[in-house]
N, C-alpha and C. Protein backbone atom coordinates (compact mmCIF):
# COMPACT_ATOMS: atom_id res chain seq x y z
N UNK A 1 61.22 -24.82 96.77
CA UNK A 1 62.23 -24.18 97.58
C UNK A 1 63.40 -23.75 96.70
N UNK A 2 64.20 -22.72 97.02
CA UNK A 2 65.40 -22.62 96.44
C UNK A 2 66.54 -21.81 97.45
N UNK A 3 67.62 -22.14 96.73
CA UNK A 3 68.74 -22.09 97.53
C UNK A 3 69.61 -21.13 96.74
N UNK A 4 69.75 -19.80 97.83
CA UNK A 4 71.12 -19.11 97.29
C UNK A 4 72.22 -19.08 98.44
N UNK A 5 72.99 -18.32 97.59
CA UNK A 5 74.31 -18.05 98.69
C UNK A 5 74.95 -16.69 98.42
N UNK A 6 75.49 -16.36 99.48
CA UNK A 6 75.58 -14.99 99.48
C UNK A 6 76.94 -14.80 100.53
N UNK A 7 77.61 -13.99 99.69
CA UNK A 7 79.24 -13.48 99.93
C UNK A 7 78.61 -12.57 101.58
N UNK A 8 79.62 -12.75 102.70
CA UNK A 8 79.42 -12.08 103.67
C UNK A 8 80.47 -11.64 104.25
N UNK A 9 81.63 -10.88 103.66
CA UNK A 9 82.81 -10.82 103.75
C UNK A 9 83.35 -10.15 104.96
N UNK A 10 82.85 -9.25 105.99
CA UNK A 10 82.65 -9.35 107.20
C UNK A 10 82.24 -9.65 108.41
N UNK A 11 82.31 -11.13 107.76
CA UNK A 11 81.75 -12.26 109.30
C UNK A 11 83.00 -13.04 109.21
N UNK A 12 83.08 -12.97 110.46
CA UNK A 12 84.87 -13.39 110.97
C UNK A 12 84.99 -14.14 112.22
N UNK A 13 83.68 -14.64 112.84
CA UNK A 13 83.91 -15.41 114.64
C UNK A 13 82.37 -16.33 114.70
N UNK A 14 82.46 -16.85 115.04
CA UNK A 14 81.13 -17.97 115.58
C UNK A 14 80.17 -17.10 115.89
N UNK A 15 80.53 -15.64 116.93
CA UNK A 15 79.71 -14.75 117.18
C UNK A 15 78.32 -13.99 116.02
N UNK A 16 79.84 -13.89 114.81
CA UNK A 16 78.82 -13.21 113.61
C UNK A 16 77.95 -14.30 113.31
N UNK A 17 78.55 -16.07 113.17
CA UNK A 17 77.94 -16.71 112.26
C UNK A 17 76.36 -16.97 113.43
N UNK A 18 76.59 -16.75 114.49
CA UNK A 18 75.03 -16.94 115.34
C UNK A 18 73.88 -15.86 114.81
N UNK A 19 74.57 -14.38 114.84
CA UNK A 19 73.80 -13.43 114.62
C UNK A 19 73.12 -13.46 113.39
N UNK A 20 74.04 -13.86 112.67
CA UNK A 20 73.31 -13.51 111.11
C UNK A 20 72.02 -14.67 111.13
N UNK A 21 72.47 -16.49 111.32
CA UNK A 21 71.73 -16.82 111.36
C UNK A 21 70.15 -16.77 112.21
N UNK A 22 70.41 -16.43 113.10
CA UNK A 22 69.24 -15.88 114.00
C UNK A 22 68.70 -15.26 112.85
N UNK A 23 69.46 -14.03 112.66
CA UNK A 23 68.64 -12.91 111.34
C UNK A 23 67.42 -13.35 110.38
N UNK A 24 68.59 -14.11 110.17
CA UNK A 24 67.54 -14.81 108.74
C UNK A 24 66.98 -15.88 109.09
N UNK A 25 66.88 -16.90 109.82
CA UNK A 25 66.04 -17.54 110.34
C UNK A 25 65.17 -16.86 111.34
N UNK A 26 64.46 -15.74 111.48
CA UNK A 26 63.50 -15.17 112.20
C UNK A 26 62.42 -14.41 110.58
N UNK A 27 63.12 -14.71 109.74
CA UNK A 27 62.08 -14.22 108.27
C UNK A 27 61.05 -15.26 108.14
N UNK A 28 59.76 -15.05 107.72
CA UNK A 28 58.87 -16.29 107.16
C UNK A 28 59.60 -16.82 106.08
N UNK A 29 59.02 -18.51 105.47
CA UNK A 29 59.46 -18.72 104.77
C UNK A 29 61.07 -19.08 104.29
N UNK A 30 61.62 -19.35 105.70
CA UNK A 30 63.31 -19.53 105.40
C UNK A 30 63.20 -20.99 105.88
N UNK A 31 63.70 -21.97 105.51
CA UNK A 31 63.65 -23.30 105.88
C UNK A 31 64.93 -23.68 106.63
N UNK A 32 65.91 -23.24 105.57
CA UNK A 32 67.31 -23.16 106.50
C UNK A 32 68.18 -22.82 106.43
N UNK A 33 69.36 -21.85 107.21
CA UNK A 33 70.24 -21.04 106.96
C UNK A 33 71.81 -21.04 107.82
N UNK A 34 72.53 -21.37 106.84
CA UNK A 34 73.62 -21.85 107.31
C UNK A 34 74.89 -20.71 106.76
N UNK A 35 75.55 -20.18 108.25
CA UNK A 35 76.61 -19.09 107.85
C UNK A 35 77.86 -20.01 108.19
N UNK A 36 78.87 -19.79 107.12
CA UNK A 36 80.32 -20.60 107.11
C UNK A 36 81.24 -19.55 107.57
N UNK A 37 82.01 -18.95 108.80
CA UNK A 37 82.79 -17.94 108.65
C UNK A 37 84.01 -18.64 107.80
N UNK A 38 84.49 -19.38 107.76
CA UNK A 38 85.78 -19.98 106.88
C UNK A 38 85.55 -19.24 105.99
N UNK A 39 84.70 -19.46 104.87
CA UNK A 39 84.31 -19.34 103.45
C UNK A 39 83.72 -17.72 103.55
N UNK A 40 83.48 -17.37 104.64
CA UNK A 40 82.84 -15.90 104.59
C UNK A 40 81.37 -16.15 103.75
N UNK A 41 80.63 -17.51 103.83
CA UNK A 41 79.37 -17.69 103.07
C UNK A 41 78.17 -17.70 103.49
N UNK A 42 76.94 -17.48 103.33
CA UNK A 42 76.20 -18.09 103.99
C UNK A 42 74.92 -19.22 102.89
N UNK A 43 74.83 -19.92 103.20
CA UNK A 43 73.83 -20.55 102.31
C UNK A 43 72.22 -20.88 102.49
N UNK A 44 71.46 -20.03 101.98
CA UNK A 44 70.04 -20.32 102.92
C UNK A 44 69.32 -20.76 101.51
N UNK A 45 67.84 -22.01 102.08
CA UNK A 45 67.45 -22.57 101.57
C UNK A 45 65.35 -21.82 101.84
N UNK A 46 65.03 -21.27 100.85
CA UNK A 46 63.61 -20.63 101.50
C UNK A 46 62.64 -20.38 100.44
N UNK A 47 61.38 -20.20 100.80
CA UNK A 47 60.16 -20.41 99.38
C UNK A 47 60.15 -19.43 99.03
N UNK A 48 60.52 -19.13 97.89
CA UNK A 48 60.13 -17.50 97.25
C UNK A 48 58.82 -17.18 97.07
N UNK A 49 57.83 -17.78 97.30
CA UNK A 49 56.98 -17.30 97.51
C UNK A 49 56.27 -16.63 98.91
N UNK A 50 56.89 -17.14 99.67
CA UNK A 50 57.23 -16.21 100.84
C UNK A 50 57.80 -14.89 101.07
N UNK A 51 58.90 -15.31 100.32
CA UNK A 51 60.42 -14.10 101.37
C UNK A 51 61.33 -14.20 99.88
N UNK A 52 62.01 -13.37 99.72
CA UNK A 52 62.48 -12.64 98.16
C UNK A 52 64.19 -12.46 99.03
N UNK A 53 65.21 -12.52 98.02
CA UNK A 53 66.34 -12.34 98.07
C UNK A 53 66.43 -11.36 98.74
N UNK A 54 65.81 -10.07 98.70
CA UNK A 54 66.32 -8.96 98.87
C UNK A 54 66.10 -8.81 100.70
N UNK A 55 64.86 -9.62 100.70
CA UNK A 55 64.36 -9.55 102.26
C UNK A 55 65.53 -10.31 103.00
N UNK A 56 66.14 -11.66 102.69
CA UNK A 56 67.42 -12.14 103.14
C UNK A 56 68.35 -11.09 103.66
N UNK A 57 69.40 -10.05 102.31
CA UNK A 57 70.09 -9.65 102.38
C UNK A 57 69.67 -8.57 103.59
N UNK A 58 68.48 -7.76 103.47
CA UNK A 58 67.83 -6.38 104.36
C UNK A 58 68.67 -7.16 106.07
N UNK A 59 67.87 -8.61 106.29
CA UNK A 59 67.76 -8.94 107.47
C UNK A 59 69.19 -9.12 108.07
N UNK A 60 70.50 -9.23 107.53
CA UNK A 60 71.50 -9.58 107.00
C UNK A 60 72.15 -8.23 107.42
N UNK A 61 71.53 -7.25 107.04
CA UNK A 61 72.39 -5.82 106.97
C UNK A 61 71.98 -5.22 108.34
N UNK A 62 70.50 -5.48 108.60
CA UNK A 62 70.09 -5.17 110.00
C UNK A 62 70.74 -5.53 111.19
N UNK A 63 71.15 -6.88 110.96
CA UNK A 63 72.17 -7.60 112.32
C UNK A 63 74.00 -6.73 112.03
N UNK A 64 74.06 -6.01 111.27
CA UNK A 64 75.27 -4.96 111.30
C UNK A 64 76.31 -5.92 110.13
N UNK A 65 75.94 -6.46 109.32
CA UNK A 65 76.92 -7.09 108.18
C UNK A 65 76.27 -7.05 106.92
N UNK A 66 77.30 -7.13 105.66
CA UNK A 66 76.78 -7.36 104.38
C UNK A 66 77.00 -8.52 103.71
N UNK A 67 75.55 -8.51 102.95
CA UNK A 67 74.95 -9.93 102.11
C UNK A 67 75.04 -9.66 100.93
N UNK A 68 76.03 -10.21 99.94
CA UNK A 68 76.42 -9.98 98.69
C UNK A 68 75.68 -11.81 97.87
N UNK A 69 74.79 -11.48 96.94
CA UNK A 69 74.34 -12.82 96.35
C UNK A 69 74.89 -13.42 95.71
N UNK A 70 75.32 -14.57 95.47
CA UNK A 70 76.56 -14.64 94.66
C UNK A 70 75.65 -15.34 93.42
């Protein structure tokens, strides 16, 4: 498993932090995904052999916000 985190600098209410996570917890391969609006972060934990960074960020941009990797 591995774990990144990713700058989400327009999530600002409990509202965003539901959506996004929904987002990315509806990808294969995500084990677990946790959005901080405080920190503007989100931290997800998932098998790269599944699901690839980039598929995170896509799912991320689809729910109407951006996923910066840090």
């Amino acid at each position: 498993m591995t774990t990144n985190t990713y700058r989400v600098p327009d999530m600002s209410c409990a509202h965003c932090k539901a959506k996004i996570e929904e987002a990315v917890n509806r990808l294969s391969g995500i084990q677990y995904a946790n959005a901080n609006v405080d920190t503007k972060r989100l931290a997800v934990t998932f098998d790269e052999n599944t699901v690839q960074s980039e598929n995170i960020e896509d799912a991320v941009s689809k729910a109407g916000y951006t996923a910066e990797k840090e």
